[in-house]
N, C-alpha and C. Protein backbone atom coordinates (compact mmCIF):
# COMPACT_ATOMS: atom_id res chain seq x y z
N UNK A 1 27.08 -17.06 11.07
CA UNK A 1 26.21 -16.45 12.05
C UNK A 1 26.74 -15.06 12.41
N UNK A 2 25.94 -14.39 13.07
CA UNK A 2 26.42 -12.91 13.38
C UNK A 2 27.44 -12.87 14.46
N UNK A 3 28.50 -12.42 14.22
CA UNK A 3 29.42 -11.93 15.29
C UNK A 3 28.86 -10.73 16.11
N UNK A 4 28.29 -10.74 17.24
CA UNK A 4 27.17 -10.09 18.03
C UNK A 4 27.89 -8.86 18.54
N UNK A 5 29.31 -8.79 18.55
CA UNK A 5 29.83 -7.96 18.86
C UNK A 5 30.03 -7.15 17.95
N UNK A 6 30.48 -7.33 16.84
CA UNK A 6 30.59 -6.38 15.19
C UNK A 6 30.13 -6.81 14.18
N UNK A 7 28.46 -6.69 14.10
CA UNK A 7 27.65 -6.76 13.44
C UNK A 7 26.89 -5.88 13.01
N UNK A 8 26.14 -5.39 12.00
CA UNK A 8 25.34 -4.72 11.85
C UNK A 8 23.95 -5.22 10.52
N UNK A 9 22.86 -4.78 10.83
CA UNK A 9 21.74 -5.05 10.15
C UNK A 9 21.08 -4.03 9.25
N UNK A 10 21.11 -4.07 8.20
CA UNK A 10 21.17 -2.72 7.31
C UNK A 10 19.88 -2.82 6.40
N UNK A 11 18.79 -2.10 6.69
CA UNK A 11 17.09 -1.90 6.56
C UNK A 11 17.41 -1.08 5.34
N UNK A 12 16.95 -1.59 4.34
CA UNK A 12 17.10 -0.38 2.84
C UNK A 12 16.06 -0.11 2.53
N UNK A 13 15.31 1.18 2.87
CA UNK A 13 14.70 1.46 2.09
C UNK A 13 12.75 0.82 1.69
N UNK A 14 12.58 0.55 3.14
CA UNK A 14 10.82 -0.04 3.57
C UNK A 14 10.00 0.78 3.57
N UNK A 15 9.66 1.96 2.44
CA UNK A 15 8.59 2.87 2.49
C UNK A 15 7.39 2.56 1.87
N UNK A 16 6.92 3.78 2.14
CA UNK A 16 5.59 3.04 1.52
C UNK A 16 4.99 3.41 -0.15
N UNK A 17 6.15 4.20 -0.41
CA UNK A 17 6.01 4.09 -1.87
C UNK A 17 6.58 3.01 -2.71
N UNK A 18 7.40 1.63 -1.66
CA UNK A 18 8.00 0.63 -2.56
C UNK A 18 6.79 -0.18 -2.50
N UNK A 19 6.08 0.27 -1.31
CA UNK A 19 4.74 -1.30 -1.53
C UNK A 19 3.82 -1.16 -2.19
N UNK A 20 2.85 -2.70 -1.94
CA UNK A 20 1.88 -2.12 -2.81
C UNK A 20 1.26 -1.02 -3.17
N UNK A 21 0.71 -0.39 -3.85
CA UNK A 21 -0.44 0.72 -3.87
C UNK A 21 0.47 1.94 -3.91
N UNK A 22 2.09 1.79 -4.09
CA UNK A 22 2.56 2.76 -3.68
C UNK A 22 3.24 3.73 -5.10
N UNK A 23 3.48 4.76 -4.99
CA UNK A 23 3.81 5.13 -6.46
C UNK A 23 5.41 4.30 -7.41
N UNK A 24 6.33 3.94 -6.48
CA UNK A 24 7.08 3.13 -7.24
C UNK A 24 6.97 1.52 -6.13
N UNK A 25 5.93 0.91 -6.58
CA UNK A 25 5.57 -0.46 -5.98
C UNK A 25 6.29 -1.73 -6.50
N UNK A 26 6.60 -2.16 -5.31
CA UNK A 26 7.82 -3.41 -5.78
C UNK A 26 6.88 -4.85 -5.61
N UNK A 27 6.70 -5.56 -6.18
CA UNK A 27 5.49 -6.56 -5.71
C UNK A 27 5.70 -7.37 -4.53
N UNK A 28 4.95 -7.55 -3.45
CA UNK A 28 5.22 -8.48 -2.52
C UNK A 28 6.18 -7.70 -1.91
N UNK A 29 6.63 -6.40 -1.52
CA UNK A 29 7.77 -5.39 -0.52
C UNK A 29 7.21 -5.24 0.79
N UNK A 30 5.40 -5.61 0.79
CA UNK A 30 5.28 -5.56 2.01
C UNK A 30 5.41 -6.44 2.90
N UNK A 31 4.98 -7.90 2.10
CA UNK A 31 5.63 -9.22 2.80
C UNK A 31 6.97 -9.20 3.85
N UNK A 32 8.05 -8.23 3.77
CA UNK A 32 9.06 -8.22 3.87
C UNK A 32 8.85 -7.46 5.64
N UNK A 33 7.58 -6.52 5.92
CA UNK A 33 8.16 -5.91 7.01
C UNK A 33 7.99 -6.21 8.66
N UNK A 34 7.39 -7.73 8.19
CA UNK A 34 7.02 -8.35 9.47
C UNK A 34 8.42 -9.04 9.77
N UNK A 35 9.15 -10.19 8.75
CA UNK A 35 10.37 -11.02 9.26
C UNK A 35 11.46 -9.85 9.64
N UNK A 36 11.52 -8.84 8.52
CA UNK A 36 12.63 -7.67 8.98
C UNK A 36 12.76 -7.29 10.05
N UNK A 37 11.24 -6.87 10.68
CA UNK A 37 10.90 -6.30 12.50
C UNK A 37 11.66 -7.16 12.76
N UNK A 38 11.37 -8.33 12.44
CA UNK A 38 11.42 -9.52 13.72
C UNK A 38 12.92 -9.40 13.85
N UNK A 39 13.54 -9.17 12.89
CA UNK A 39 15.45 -9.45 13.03
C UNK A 39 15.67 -8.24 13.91
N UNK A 40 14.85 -7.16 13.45
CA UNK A 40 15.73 -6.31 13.97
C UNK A 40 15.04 -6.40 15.92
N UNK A 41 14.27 -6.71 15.88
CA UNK A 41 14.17 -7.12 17.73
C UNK A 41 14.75 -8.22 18.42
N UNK A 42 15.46 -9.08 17.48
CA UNK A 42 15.89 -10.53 17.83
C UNK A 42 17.16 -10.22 19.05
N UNK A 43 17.47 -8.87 18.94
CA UNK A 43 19.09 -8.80 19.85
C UNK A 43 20.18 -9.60 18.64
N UNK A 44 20.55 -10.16 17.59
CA UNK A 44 21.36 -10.80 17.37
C UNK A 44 22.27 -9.57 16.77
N UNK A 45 22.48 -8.57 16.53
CA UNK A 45 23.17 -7.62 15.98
C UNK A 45 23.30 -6.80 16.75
N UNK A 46 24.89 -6.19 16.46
CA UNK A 46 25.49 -4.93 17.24
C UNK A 46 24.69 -4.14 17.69
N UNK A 47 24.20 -3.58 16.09
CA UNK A 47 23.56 -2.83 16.06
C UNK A 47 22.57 -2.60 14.73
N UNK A 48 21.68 -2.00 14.32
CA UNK A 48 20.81 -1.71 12.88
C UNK A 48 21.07 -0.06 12.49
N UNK A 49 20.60 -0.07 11.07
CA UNK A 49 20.25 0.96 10.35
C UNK A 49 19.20 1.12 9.52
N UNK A 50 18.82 2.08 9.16
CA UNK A 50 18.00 2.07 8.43
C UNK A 50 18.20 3.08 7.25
N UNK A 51 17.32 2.87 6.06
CA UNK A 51 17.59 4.20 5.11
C UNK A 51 16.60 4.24 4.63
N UNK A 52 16.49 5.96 3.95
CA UNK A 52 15.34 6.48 3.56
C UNK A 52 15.58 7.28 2.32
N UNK A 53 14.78 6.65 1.14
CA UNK A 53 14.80 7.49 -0.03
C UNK A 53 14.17 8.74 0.84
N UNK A 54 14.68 10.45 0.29
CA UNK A 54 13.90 10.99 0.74
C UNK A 54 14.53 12.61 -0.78
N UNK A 55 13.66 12.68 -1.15
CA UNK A 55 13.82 13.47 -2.53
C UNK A 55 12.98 14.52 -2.50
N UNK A 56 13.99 16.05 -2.69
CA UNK A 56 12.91 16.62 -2.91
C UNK A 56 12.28 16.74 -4.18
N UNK A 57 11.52 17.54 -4.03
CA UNK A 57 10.49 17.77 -5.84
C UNK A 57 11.49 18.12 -7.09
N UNK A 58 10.95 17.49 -7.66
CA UNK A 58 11.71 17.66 -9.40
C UNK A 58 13.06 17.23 -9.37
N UNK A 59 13.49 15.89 -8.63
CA UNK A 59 14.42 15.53 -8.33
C UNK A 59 14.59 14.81 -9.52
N UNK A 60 16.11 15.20 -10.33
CA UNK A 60 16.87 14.77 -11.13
C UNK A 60 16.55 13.23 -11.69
N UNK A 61 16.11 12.65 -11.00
CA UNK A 61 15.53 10.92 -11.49
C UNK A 61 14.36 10.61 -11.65
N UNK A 62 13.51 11.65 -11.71
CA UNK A 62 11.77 11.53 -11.76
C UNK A 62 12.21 11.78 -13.55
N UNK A 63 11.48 10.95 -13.88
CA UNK A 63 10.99 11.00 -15.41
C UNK A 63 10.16 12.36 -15.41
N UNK A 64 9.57 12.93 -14.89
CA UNK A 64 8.79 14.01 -15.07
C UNK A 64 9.61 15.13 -14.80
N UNK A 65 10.97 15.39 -14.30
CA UNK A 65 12.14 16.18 -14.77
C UNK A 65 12.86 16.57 -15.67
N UNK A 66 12.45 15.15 -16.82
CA UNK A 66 12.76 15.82 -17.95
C UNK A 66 11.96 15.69 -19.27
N UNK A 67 12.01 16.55 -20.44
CA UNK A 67 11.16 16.33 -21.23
C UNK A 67 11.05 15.53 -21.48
N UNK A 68 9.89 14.91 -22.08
CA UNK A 68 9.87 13.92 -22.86
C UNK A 68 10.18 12.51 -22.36
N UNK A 69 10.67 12.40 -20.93
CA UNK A 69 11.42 11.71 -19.82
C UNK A 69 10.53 10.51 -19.48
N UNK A 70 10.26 9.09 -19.89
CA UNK A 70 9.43 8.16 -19.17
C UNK A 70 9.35 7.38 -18.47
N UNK A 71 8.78 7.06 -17.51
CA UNK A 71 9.55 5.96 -16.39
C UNK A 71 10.24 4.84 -16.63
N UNK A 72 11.24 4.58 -15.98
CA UNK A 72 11.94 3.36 -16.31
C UNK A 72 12.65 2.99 -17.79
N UNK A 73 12.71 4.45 -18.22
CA UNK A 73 13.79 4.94 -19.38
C UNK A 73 15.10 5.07 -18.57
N UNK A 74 16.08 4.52 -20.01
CA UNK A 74 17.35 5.14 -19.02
C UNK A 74 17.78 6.24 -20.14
N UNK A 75 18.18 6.75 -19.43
CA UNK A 75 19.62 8.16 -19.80
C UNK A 75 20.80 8.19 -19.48
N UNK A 76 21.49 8.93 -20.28
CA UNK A 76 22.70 8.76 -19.44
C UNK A 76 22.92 10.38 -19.02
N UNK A 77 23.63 10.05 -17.35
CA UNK A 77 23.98 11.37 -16.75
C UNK A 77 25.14 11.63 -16.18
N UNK A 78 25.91 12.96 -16.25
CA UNK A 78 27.18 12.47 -15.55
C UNK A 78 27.84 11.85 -16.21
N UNK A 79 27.45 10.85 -17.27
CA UNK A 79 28.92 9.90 -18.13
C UNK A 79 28.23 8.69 -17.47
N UNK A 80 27.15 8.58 -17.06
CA UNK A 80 26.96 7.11 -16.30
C UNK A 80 25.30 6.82 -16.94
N UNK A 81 24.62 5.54 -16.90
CA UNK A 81 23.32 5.06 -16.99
C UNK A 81 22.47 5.67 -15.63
N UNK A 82 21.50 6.40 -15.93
CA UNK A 82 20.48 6.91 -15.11
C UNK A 82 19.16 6.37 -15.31
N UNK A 83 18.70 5.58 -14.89
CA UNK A 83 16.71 5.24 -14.54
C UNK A 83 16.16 6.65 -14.40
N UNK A 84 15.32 6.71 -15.12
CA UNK A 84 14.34 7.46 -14.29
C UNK A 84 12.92 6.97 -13.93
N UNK A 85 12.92 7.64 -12.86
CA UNK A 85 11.97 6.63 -11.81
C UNK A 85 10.25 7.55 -12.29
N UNK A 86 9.40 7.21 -11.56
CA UNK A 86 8.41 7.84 -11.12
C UNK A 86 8.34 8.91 -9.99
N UNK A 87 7.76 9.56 -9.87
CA UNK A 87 7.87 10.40 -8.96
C UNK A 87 7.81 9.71 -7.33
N UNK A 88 8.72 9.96 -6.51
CA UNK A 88 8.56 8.57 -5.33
C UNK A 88 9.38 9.16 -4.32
N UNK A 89 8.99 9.17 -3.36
CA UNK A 89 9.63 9.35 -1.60
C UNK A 89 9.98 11.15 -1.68
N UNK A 90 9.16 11.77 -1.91
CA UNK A 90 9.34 13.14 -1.98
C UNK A 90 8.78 13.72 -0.67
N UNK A 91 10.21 14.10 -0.12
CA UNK A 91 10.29 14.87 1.49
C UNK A 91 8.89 15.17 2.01
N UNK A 92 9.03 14.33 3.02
CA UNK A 92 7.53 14.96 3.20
C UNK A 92 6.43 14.37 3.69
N UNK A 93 6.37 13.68 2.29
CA UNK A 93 5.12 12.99 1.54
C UNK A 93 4.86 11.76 2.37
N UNK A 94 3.11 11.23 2.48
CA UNK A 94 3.35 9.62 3.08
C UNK A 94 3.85 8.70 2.64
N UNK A 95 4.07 8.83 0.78
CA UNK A 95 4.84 7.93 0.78
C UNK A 95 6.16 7.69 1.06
N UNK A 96 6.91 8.61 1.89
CA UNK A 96 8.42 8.44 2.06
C UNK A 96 8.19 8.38 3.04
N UNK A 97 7.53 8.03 4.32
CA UNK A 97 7.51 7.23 5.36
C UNK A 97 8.24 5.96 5.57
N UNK A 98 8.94 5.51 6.34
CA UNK A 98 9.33 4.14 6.69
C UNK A 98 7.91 3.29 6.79
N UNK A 99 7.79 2.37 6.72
CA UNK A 99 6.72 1.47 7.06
C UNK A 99 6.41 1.34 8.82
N UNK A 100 5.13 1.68 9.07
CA UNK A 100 4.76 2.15 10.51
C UNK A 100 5.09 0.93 11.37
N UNK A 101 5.12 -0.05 10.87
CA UNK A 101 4.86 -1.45 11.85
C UNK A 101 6.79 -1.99 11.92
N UNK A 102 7.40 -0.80 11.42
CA UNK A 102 8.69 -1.60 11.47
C UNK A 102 9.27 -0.96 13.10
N UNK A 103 9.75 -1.84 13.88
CA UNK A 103 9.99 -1.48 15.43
C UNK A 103 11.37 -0.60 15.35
N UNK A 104 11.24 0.98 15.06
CA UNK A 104 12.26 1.52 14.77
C UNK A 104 13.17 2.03 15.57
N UNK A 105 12.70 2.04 17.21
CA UNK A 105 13.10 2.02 18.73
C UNK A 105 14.41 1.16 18.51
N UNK A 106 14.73 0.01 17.37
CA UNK A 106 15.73 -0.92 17.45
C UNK A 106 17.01 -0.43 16.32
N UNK A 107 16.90 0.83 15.85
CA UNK A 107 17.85 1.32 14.73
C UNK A 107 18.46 2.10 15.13
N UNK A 108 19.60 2.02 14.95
CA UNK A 108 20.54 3.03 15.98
C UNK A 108 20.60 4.82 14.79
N UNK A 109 20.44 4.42 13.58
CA UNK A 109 20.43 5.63 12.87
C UNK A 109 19.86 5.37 11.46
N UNK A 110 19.24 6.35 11.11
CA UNK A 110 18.59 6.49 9.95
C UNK A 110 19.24 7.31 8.71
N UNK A 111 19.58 6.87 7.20
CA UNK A 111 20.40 6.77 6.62
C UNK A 111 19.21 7.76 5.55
N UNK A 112 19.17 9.19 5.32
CA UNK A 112 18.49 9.41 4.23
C UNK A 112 19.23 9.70 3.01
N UNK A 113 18.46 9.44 2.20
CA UNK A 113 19.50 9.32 0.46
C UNK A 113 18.70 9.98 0.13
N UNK A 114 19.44 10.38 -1.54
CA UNK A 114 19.04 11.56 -2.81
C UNK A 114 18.33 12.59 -2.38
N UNK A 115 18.62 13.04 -1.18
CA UNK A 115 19.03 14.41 -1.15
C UNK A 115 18.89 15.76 -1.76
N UNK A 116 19.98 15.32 -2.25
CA UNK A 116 20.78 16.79 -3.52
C UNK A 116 19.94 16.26 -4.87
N UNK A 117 19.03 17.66 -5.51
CA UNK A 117 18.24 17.18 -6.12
C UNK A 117 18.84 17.23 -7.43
N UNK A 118 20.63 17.03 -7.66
CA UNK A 118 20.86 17.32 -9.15
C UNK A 118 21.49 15.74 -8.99
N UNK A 119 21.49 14.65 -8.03
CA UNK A 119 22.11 13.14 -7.81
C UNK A 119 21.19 12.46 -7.16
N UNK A 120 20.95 11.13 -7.75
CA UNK A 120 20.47 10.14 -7.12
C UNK A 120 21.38 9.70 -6.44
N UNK A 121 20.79 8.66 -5.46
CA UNK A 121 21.45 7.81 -4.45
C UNK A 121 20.86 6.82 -4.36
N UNK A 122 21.51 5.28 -4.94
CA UNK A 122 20.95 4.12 -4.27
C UNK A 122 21.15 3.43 -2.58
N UNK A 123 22.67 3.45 -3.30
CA UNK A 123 23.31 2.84 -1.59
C UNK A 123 23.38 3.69 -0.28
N UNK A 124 23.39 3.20 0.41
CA UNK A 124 23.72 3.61 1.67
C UNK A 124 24.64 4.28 1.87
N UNK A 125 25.97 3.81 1.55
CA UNK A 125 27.35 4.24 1.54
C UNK A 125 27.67 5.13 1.16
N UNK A 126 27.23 5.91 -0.73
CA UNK A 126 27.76 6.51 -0.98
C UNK A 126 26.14 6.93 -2.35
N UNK A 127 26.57 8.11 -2.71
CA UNK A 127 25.39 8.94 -3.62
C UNK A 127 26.43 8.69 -5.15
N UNK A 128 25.29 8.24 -6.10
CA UNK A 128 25.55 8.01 -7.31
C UNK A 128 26.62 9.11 -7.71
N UNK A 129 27.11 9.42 -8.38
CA UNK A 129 27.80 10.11 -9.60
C UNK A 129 27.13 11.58 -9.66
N UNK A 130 28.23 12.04 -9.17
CA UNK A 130 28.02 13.54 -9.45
C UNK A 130 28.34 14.67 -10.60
N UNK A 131 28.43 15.83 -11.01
CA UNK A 131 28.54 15.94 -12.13
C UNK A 131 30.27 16.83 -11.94
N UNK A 132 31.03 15.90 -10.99
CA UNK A 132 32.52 16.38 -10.61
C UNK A 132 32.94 14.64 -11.53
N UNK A 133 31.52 13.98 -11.30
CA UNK A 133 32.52 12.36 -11.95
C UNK A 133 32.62 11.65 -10.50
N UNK A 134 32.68 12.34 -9.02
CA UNK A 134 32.81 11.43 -7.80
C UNK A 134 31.27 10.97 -7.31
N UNK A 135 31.57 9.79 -6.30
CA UNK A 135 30.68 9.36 -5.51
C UNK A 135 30.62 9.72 -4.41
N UNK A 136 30.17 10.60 -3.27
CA UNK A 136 30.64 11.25 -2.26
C UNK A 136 29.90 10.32 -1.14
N UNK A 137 30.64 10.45 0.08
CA UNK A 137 30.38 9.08 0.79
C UNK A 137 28.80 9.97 1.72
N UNK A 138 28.08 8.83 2.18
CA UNK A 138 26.98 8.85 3.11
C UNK A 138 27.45 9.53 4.35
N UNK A 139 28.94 8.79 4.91
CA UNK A 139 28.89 9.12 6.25
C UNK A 139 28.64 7.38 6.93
N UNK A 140 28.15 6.75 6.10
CA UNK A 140 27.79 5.57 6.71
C UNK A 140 28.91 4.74 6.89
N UNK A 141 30.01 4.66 6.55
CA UNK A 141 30.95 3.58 6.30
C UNK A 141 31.85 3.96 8.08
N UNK A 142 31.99 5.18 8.38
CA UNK A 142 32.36 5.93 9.22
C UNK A 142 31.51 5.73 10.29
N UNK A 143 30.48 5.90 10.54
CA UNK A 143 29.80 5.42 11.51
C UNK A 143 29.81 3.82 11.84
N UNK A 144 29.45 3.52 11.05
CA UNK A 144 29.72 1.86 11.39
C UNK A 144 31.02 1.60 12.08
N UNK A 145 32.35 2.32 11.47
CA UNK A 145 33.46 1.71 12.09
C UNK A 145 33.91 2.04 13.59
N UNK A 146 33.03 3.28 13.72
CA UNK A 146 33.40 3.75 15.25
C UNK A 146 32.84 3.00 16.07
N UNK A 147 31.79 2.27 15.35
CA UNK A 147 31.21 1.06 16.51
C UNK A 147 31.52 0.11 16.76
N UNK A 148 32.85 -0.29 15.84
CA UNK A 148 33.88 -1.37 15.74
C UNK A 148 32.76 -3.16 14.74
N UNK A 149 32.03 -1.55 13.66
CA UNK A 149 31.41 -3.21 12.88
C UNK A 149 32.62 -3.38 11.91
N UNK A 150 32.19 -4.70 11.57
CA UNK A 150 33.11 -5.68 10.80
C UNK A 150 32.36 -6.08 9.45
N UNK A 151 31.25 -6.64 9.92
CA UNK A 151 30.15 -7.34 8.89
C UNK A 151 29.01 -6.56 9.06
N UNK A 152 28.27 -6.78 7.81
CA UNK A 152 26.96 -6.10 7.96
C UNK A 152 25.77 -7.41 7.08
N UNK A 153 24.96 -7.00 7.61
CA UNK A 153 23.79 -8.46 6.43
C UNK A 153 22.71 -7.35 6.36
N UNK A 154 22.52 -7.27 4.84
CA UNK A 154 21.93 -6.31 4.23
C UNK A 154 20.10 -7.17 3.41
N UNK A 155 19.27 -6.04 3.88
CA UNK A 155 18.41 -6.63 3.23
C UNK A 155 17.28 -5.59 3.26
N UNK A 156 16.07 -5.37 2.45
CA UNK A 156 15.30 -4.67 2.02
C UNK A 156 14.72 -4.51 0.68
N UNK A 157 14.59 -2.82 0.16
CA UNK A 157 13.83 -2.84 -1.09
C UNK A 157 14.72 -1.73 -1.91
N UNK A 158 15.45 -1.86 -2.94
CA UNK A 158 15.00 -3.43 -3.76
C UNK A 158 15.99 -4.01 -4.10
N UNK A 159 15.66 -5.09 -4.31
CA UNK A 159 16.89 -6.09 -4.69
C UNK A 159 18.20 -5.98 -5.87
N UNK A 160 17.45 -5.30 -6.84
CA UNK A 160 17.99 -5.04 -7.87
C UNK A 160 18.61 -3.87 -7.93
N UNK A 161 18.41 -3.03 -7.08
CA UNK A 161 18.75 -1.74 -7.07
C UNK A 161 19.29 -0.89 -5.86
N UNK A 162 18.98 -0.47 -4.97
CA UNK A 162 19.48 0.07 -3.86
C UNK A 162 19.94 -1.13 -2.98
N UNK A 163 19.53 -2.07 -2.54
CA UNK A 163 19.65 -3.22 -2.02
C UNK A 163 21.16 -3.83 -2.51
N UNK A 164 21.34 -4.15 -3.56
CA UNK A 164 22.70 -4.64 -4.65
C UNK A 164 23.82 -3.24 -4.56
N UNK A 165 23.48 -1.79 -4.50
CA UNK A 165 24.57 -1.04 -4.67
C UNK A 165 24.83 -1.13 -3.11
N UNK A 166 24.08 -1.20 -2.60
CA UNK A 166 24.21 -1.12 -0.73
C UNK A 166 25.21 -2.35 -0.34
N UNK A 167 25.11 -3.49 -1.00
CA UNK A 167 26.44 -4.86 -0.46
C UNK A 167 26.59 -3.97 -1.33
N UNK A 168 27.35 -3.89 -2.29
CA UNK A 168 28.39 -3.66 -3.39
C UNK A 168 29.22 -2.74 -3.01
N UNK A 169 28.69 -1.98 -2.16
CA UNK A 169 29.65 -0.76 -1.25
C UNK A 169 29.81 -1.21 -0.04
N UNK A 170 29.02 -2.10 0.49
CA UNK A 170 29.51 -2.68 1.82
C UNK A 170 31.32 -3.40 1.74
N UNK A 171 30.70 -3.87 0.59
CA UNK A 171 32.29 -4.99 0.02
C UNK A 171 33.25 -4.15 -0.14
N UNK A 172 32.98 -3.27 -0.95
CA UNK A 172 33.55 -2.24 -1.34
C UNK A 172 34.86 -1.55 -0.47
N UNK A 173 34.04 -0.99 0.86
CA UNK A 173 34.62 -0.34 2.01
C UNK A 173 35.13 -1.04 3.23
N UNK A 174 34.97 -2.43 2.29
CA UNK A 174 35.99 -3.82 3.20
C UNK A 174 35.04 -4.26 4.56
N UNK A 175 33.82 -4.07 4.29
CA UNK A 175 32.72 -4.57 5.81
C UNK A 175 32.69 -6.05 4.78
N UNK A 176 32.94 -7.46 5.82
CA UNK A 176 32.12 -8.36 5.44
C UNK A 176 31.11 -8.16 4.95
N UNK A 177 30.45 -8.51 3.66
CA UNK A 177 29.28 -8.61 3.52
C UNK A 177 28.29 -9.67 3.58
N UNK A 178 26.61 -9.90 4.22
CA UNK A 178 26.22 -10.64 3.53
C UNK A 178 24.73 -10.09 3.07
N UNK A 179 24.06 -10.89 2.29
CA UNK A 179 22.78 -10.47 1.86
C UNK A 179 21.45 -11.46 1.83
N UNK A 180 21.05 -11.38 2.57
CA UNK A 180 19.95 -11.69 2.79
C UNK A 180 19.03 -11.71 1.54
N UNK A 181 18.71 -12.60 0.97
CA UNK A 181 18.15 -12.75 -0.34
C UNK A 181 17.02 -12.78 -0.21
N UNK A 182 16.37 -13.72 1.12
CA UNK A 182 14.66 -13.93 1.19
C UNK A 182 13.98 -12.53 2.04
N UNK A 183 14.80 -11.15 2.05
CA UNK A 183 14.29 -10.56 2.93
C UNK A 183 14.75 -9.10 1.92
N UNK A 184 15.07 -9.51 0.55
CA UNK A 184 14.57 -8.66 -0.38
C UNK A 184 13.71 -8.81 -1.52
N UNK A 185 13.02 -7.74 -2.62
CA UNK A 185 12.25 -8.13 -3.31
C UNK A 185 12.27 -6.99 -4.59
N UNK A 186 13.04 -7.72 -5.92
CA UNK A 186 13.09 -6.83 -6.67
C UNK A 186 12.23 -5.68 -7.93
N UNK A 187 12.36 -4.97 -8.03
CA UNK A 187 12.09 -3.92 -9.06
C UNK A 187 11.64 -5.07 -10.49
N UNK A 188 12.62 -5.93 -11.22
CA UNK A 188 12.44 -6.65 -12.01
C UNK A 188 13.08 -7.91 -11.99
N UNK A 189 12.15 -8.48 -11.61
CA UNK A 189 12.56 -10.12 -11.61
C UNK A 189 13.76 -10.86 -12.02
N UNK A 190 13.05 -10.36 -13.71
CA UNK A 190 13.78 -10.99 -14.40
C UNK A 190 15.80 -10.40 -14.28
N UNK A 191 15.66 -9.63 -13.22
CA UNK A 191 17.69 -9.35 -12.70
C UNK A 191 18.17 -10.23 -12.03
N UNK A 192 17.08 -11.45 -11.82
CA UNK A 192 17.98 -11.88 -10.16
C UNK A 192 19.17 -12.97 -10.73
N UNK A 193 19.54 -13.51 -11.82
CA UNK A 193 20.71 -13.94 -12.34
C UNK A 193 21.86 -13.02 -12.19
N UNK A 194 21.50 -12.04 -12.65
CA UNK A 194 22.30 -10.29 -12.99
C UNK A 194 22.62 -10.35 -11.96
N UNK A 195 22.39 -10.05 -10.42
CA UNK A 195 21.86 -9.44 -9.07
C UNK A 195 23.36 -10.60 -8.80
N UNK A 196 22.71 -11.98 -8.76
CA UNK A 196 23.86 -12.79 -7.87
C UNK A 196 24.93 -12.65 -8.46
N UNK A 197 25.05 -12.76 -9.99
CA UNK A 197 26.42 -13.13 -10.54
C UNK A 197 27.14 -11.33 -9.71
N UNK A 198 26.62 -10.52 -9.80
CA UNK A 198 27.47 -9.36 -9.51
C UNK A 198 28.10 -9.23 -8.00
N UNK A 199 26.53 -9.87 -7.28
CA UNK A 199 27.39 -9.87 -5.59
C UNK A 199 27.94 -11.14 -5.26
N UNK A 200 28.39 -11.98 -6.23
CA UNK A 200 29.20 -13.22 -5.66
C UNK A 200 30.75 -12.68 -6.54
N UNK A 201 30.63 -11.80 -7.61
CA UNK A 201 31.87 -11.44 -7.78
C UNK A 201 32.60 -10.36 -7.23
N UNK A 202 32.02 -10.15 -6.14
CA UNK A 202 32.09 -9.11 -4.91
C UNK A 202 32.80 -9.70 -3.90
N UNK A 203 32.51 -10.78 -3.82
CA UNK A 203 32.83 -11.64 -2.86
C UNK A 203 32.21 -12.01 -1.99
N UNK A 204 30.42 -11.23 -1.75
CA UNK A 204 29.27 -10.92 -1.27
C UNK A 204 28.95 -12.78 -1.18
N UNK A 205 28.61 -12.80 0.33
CA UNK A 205 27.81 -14.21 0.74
C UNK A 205 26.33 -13.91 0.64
N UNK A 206 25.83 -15.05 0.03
CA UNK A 206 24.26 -14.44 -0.21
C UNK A 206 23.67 -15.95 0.70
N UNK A 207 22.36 -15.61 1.21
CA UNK A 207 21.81 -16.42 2.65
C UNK A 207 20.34 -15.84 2.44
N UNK A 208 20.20 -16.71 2.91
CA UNK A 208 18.26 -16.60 3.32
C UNK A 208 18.52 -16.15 5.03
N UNK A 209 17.16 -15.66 5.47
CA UNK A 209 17.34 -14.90 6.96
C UNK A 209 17.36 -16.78 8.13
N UNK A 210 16.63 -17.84 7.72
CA UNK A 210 16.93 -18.60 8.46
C UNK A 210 18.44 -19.41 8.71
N UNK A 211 18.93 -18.69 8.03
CA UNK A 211 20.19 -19.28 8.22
C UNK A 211 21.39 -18.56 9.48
N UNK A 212 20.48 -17.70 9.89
CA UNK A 212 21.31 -16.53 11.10
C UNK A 212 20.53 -17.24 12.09
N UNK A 213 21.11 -17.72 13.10
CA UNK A 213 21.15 -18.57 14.54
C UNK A 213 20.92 -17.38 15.75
């Protein structure tokens, strides 16, 4: 259960380009923003966060950045595997909105990623691979600790992807982790073997949201 005193609730990424109808649509992402509200008004956590793809134009992971470039091709960049996405959450735009119905009066700070338009960013914590070879931190790991969190229970969009690097750096930077499994929804299904075996060798506790009291 949440230690109410050093806890935190970590919102990845509920726009409206992950939902339906949206330019990178995750199936069933909108299902997700009614139980999420609900946690994050419950009082059971320190405190919440939230994060926001927010990219500007011709950002380094749009398939339409590079020639010949097609969605959901990978490349490699930096020395590392790069997706490239569809064009999605570009500054601004409605689709890089948070989702309107999420009660955001309850988030103590909002976490925007990829940024810098020559690096993506999944996690929260820290921005992919730069072309120095480092991961340069969010700022988030630092904030959390001045609030004296300990644990965090992570959940959002998407499962496979920002959602998974987000615990994976939670663990990472020594926050308890856990993850909320029924209160994410992935990019491709067929990862969610992939997905657990990686955050249980993390050390990552994985939970459905009824299991928080």
């Amino acid at each position: 259960m949440p230690d109410r005193g050093h806890s935190a609730l970590l919102v990845v990424d509920l726009q409206i380009d992950f939902m339906p109808g949206g330019a990178l649509a995750v199936a069933a992402g909108d299902t997700l923003v009614r139980p999420i509200g609900a946690l994050l008004e419950s009082g059971k956590f320190s405190c919440a966060v939230a994060t926001q793809d927010w990219h500007p134009p011709g950002h380094i992971s749009f398939a339409s950045s590079h020639a010949r470039g097609a969605p959901f091709e990978t490349i490699e960049l930096y020395g590392h595997e790069q997706t490239l996405w569809p064009d999605h959450c570009v500054v601004g735009s409605p689709g890089a909105a948070l989702h309107p119905s999420l009660p955001l009066d309850a988030v103590a700070a909002i976490i925007r990623k990829g940024t810098d338009p020559s690096v993506d960013s999944y996690s929260a914590f820290r921005n992919n691979w730069n072309p120095e070879g480092a991961r340069p931190p969010t700022g988030l790991a630092g904030f959390l600790r001045e609030l004296g969190i300990a644990e965090v229970y992570v959940c959002g969009l998407a499962r496979d992807v920002c959602v998974r690097w987000t615990a994976e750096d939670a663990a990472d930077f020594g926050f308890r982790t856990l993850f909320l499994w029924d209160l994410t929804r992935p990019v491709d299904p067929s990862s969610d073997s992939a997905t657990r075996a990686a955050l249980e060798a993390r050390g990552i506790e994985i939970l459905d949201a009824a299991a928080i009291e």
